[in-house]
C-alpha atoms as a PDB file:
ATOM      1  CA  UNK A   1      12.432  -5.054  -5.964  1.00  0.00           C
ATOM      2  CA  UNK A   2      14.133  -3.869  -9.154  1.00  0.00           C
ATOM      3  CA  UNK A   3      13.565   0.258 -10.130  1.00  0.00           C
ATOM      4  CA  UNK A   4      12.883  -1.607 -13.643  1.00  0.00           C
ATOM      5  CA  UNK A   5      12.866   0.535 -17.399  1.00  0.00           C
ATOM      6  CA  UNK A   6      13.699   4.150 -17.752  1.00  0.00           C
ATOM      7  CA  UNK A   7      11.091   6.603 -18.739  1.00  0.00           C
ATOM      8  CA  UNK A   8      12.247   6.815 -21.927  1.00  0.00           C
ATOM      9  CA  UNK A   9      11.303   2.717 -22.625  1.00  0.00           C
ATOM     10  CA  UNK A  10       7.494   3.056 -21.572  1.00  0.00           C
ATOM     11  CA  UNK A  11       5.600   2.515 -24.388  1.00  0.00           C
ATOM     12  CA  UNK A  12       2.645   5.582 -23.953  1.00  0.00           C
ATOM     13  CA  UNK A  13       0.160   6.453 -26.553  1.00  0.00           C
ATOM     14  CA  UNK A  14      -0.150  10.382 -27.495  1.00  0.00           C
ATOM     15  CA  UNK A  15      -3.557  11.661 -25.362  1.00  0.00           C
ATOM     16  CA  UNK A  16      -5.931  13.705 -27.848  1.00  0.00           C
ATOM     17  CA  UNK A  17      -7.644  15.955 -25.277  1.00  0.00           C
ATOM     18  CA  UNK A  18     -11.007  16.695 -25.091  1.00  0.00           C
ATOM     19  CA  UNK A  19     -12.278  14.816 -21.833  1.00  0.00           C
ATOM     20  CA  UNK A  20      -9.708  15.433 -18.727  1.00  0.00           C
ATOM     21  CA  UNK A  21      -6.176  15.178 -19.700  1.00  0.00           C
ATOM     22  CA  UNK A  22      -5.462  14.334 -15.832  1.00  0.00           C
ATOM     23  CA  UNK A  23      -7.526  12.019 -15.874  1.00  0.00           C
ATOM     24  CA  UNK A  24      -7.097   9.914 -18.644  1.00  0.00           C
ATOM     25  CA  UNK A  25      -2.860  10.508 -18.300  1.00  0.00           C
ATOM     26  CA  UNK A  26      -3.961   8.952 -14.562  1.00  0.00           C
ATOM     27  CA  UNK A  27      -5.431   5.825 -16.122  1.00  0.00           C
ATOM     28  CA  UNK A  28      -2.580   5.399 -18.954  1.00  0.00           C
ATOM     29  CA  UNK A  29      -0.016   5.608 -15.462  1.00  0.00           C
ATOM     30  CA  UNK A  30      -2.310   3.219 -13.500  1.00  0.00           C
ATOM     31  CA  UNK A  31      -2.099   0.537 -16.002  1.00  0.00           C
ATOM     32  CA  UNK A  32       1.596   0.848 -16.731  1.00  0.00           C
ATOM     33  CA  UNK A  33       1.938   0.519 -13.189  1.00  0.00           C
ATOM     34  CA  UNK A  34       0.010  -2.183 -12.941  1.00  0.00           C
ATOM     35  CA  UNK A  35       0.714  -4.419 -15.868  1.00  0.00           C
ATOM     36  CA  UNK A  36       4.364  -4.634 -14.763  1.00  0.00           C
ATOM     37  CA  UNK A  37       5.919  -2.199 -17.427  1.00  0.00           C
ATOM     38  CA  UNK A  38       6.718   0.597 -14.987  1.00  0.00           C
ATOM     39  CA  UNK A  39       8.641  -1.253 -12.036  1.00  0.00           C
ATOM     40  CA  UNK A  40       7.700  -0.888  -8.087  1.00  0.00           C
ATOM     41  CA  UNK A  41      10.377   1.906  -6.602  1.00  0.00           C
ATOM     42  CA  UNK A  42      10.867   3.222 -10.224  1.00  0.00           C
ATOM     43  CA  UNK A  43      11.327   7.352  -9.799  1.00  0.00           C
ATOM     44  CA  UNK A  44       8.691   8.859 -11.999  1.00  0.00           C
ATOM     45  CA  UNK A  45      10.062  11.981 -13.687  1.00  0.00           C
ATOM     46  CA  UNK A  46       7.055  14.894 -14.240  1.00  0.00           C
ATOM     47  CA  UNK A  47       9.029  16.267 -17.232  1.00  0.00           C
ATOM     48  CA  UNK A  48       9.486  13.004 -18.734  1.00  0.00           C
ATOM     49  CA  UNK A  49       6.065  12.031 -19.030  1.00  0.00           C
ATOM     50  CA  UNK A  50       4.951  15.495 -20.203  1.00  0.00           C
ATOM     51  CA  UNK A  51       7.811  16.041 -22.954  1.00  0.00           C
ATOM     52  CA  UNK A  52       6.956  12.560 -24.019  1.00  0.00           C
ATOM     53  CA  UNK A  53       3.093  13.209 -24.519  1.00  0.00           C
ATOM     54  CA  UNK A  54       3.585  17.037 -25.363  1.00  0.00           C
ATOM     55  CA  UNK A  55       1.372  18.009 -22.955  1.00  0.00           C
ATOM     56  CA  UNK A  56       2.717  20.420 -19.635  1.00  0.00           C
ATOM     57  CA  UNK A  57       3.748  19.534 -16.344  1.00  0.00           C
ATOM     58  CA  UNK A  58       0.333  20.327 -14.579  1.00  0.00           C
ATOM     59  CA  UNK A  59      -2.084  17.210 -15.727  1.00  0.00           C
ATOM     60  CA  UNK A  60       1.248  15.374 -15.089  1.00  0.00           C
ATOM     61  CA  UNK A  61       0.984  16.488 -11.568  1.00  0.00           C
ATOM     62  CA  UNK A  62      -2.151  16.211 -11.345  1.00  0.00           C
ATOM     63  CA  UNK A  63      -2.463  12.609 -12.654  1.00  0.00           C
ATOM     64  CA  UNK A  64       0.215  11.439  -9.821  1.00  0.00           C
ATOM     65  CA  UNK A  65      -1.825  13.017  -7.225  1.00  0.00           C
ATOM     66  CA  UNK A  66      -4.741  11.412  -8.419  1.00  0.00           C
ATOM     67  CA  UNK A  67      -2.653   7.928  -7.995  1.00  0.00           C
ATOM     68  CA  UNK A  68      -1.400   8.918  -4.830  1.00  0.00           C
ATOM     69  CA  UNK A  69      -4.605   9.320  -3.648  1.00  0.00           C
ATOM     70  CA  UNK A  70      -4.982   5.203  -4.494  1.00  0.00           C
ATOM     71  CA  UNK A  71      -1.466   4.531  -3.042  1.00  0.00           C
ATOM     72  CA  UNK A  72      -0.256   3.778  -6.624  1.00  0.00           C
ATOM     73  CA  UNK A  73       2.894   5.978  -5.851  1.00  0.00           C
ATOM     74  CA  UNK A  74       4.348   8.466  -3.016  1.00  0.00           C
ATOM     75  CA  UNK A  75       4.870  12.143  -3.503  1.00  0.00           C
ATOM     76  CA  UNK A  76       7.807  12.794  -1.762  1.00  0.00           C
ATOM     77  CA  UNK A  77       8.656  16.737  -1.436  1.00  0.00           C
ATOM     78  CA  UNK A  78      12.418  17.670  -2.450  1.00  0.00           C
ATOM     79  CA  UNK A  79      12.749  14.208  -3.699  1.00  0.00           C
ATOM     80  CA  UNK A  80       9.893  13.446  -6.614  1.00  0.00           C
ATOM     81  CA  UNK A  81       7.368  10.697  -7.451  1.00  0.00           C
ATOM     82  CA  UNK A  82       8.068   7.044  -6.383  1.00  0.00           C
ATOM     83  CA  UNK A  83       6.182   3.862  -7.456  1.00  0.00           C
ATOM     84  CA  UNK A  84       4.703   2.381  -4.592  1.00  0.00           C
ATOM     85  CA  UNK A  85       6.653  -0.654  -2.857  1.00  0.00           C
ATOM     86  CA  UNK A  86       5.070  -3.363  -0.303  1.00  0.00           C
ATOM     87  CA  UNK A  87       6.899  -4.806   2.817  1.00  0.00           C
ATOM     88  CA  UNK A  88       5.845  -7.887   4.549  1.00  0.00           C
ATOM     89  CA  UNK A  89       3.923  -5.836   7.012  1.00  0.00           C
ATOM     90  CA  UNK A  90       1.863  -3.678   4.352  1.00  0.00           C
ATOM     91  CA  UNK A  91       1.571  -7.562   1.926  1.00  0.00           C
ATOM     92  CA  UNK A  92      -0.090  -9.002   5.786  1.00  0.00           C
ATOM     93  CA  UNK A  93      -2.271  -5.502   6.166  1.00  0.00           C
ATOM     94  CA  UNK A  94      -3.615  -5.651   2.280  1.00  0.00           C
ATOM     95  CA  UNK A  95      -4.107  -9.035   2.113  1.00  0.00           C
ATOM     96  CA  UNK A  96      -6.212  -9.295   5.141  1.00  0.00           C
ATOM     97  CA  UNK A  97      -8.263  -6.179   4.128  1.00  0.00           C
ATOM     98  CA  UNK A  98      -8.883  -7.863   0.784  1.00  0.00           C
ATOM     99  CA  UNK A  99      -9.859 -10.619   2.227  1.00  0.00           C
ATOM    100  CA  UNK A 100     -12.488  -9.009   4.648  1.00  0.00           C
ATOM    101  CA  UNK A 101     -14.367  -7.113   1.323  1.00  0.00           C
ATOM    102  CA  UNK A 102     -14.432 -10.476  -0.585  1.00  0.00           C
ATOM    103  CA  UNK A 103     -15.662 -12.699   2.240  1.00  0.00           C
ATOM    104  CA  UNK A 104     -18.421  -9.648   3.537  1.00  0.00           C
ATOM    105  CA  UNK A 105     -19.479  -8.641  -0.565  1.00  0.00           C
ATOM    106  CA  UNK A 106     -19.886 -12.878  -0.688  1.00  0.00           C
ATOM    107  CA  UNK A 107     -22.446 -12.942   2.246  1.00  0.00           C
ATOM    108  CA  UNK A 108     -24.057 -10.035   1.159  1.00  0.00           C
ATOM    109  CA  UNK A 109     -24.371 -11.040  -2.054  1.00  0.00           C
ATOM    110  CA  UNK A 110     -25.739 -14.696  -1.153  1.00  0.00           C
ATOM    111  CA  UNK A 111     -28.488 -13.002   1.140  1.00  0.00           C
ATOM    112  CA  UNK A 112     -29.432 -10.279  -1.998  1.00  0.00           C
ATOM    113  CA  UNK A 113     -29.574 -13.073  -4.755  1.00  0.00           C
ATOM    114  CA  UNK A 114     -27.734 -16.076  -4.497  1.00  0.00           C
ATOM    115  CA  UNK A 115     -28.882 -17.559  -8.128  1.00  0.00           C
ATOM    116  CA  UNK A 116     -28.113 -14.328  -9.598  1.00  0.00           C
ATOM    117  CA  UNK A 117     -24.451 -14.146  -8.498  1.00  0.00           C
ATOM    118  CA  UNK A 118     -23.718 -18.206  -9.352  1.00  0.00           C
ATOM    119  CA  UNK A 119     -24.920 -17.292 -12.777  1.00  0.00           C
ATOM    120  CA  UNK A 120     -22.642 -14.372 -12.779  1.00  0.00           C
ATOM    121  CA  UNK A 121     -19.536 -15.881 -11.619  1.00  0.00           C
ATOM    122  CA  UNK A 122     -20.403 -18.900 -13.767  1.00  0.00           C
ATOM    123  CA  UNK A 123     -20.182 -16.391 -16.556  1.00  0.00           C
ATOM    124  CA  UNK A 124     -17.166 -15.290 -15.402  1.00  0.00           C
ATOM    125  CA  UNK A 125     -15.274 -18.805 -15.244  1.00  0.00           C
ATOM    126  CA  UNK A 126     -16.248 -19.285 -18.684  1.00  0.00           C
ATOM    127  CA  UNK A 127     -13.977 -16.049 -19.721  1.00  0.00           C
ATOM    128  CA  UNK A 128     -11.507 -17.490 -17.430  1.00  0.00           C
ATOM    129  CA  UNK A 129     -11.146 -20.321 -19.341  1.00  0.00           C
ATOM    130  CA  UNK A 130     -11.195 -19.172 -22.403  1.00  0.00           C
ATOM    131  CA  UNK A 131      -8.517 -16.716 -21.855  1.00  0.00           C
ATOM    132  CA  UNK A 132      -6.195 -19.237 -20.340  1.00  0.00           C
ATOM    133  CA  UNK A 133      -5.762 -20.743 -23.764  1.00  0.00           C
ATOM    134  CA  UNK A 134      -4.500 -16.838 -24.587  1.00  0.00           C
ATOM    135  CA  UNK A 135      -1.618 -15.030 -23.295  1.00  0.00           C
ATOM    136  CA  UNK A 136      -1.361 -14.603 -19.448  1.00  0.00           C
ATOM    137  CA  UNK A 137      -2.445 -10.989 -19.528  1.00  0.00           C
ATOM    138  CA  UNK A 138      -5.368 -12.037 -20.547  1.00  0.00           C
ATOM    139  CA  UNK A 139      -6.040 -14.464 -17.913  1.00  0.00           C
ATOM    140  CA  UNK A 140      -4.967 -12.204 -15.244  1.00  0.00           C
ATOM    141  CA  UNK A 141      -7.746  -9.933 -16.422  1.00  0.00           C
ATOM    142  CA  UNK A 142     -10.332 -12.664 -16.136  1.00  0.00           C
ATOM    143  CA  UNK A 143      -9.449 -13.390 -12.896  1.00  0.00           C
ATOM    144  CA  UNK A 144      -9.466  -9.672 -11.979  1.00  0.00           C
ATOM    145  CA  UNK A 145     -12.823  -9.532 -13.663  1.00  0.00           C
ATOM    146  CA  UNK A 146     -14.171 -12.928 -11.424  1.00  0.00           C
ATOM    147  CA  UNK A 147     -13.339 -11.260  -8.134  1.00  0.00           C
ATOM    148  CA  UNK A 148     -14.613  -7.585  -9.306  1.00  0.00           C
ATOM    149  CA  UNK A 149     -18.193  -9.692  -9.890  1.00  0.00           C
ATOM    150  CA  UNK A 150     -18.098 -10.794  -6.289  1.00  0.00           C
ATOM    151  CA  UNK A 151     -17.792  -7.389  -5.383  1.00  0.00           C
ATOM    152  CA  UNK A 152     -19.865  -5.718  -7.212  1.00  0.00           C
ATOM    153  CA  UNK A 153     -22.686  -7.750  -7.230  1.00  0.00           C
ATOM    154  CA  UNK A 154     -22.807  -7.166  -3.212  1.00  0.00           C
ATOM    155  CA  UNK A 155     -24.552  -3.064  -4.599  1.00  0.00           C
ATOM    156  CA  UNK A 156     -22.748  -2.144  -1.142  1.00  0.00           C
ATOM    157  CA  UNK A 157     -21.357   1.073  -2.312  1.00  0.00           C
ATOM    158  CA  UNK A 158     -18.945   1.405   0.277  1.00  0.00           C
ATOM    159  CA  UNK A 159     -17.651  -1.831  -0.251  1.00  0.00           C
ATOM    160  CA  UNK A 160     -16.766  -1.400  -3.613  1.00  0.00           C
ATOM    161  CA  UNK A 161     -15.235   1.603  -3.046  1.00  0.00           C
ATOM    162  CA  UNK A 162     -12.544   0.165  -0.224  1.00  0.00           C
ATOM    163  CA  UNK A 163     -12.046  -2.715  -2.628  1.00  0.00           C
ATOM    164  CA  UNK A 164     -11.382  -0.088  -5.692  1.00  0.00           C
ATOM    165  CA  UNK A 165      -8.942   1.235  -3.478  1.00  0.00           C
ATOM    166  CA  UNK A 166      -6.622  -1.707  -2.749  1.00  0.00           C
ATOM    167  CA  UNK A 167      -7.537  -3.731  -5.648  1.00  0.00           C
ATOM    168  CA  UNK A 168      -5.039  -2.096  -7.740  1.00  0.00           C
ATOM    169  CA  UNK A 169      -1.930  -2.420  -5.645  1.00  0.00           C
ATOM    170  CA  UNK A 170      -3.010  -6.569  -5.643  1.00  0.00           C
ATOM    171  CA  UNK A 171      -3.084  -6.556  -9.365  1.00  0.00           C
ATOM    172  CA  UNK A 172       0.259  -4.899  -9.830  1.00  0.00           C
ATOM    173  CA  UNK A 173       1.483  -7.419  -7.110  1.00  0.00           C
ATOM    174  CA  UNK A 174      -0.594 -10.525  -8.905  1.00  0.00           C
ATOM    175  CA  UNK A 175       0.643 -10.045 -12.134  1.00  0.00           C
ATOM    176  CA  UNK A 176       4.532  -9.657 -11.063  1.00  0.00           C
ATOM    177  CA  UNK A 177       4.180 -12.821  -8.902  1.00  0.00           C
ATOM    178  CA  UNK A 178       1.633 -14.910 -10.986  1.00  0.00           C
ATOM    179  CA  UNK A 179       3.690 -15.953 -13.633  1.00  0.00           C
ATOM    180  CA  UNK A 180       3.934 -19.575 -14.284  1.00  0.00           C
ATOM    181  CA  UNK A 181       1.172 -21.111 -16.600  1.00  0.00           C
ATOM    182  CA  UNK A 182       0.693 -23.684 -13.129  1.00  0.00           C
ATOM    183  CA  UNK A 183       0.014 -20.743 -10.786  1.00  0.00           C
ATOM    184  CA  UNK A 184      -2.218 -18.968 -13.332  1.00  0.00           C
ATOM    185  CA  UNK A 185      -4.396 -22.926 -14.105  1.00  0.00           C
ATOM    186  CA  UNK A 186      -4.183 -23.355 -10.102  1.00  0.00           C
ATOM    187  CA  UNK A 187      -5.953 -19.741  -9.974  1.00  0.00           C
ATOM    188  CA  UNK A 188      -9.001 -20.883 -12.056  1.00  0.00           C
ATOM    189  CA  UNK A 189      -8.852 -24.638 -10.381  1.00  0.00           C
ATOM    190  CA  UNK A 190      -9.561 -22.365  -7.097  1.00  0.00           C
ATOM    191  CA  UNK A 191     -12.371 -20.450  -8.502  1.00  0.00           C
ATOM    192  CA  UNK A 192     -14.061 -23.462 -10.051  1.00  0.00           C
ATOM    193  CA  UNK A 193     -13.941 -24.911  -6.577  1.00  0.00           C
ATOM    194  CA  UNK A 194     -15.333 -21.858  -5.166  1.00  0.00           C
ATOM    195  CA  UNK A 195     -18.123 -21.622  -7.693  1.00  0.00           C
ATOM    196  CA  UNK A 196     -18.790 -25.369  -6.875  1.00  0.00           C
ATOM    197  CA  UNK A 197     -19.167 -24.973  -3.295  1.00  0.00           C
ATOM    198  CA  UNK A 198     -21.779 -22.430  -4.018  1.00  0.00           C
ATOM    199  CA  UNK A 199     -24.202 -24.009  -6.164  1.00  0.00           C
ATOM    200  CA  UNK A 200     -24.119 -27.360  -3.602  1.00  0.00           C
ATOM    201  CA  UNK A 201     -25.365 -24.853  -0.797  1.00  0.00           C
ATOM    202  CA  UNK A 202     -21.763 -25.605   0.923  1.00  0.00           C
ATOM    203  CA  UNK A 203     -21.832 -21.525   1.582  1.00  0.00           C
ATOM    204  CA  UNK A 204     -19.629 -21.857   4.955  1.00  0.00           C
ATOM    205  CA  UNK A 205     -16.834 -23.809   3.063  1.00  0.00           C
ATOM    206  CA  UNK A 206     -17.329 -21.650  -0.030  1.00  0.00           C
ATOM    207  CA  UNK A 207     -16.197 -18.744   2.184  1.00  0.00           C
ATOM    208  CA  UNK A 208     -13.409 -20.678   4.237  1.00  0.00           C
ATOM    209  CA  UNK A 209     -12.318 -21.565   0.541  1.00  0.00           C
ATOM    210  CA  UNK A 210     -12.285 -17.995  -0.562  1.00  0.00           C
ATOM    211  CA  UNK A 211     -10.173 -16.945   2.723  1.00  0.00           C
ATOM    212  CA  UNK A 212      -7.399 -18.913   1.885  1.00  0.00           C
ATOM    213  CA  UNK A 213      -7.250 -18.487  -2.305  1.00  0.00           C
ATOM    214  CA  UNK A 214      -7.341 -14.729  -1.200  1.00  0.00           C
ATOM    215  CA  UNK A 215      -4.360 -15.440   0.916  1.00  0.00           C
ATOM    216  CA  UNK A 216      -2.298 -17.120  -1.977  1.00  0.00           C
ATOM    217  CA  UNK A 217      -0.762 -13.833  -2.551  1.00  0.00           C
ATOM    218  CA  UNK A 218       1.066 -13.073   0.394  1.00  0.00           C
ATOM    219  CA  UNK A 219       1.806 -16.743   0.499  1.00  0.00           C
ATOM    220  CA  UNK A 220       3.448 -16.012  -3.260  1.00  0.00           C
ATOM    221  CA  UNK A 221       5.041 -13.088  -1.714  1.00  0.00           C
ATOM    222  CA  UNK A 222       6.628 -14.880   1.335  1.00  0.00           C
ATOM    223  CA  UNK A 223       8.205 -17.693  -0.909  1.00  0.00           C
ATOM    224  CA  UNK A 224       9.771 -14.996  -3.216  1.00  0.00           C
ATOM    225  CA  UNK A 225      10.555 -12.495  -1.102  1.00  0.00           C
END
């Protein structure tokens, strides 16, 4: 993959300071990251980022090993701050992991309150909908937002934690491969289905069905790649 736009063509809003600079410098990163405008491999430059929000080089630092920490990027000593990059191997790994939170949060979820989560991923299509009439980045975040309700609504702490951990390596990889306005309508075909399956007590095929939508990504990946 591409190392993508110089530092100097982010577009990064000035960070007034009073909750932690580190932290909130971690999120602006994250989402630049994610949304496609910093490129996978791209070499992020500590002075860069800190002469371009006046701030110093520590919170920079700081904000990088916070995203390291989520495998957003890799700290190499002597050599500086790379965006992260997936093989085939790591896509298989990721995938599969993702696939084991959303599949175990959807049985736990089904055996805590199964009308409650229909009703919230109903409310969830609904936004997905909506948004597809939008721009894509909108859409993307619906979807995000449908699979972070299956999740979430499991209350398995751990759980969400792993998830919160991957999740945002398969969004920066989503919204680089999702592209077309077919693959992002095929996206909330598959959720629809899903939802479907649900509410007709078809719980076994619901999950068989979420398996394989899961799996679209490294299938994406594969044909691309």
């Amino acid at each position: 993959m591409s190392t993508g736009k110089s530092a100097a063509s982010w577009t990064m809003k000035k960070i007034v300071r009073p909750q932690s600079l580190a932290l909130r410098m971690a999120d602006q990163i994250r989402e630049l990251i994610v949304n496609g405008e910093i490129e996978l491999g791209t070499l992020i430059s500590e002075n860069d980022i800190a002469s371009k929000l006046q701030v110093s080089r520590t919170p920079v630092r700081e904000a990088l090993q916070k995203l390291e920490t989520e495998r957003l990027v890799q700290i190499i000593p002597q050599r500086g701050t790379y965006v992260f990059q997936f093989n085939e191997q790591e896509m298989q790994q990721t995938c599969k992991m993702r696939e084991i939170l959303e599949s175990g949060a959807l049985g736990i979820a089904l055996a805590r309150d199964r009308e409650g989560l229909i009703a919230a991923l109903e409310k969830q299509l609904k936004l997905g909908n909506k948004a597809l009439n939008g721009d894509p980045d909108s859409f993307r975040a619906a979807d995000a937002g449908f699979h972070m309700a299956l999740i979430e609504f499991s209350q398995n702490q751990e759980l969400i934690y792993a998830y919160h951990n991957i999740i945002n390596r398969i969004r920066a990889l989503l919204n680089r491969l999702a592209r077309t306005t077919e693959e992002l309508s095929g996206s909330q075909k598959d959720h629809e289905d899903f939802v479907a399956m649900l509410r007709e007590g078809r719980d076994t095929d619901a999950e068989q069905h979420l398996r394989w939508h899961v799996g679209g990504l490294l299938r994406m990946f594969q044909q691309k790649y």
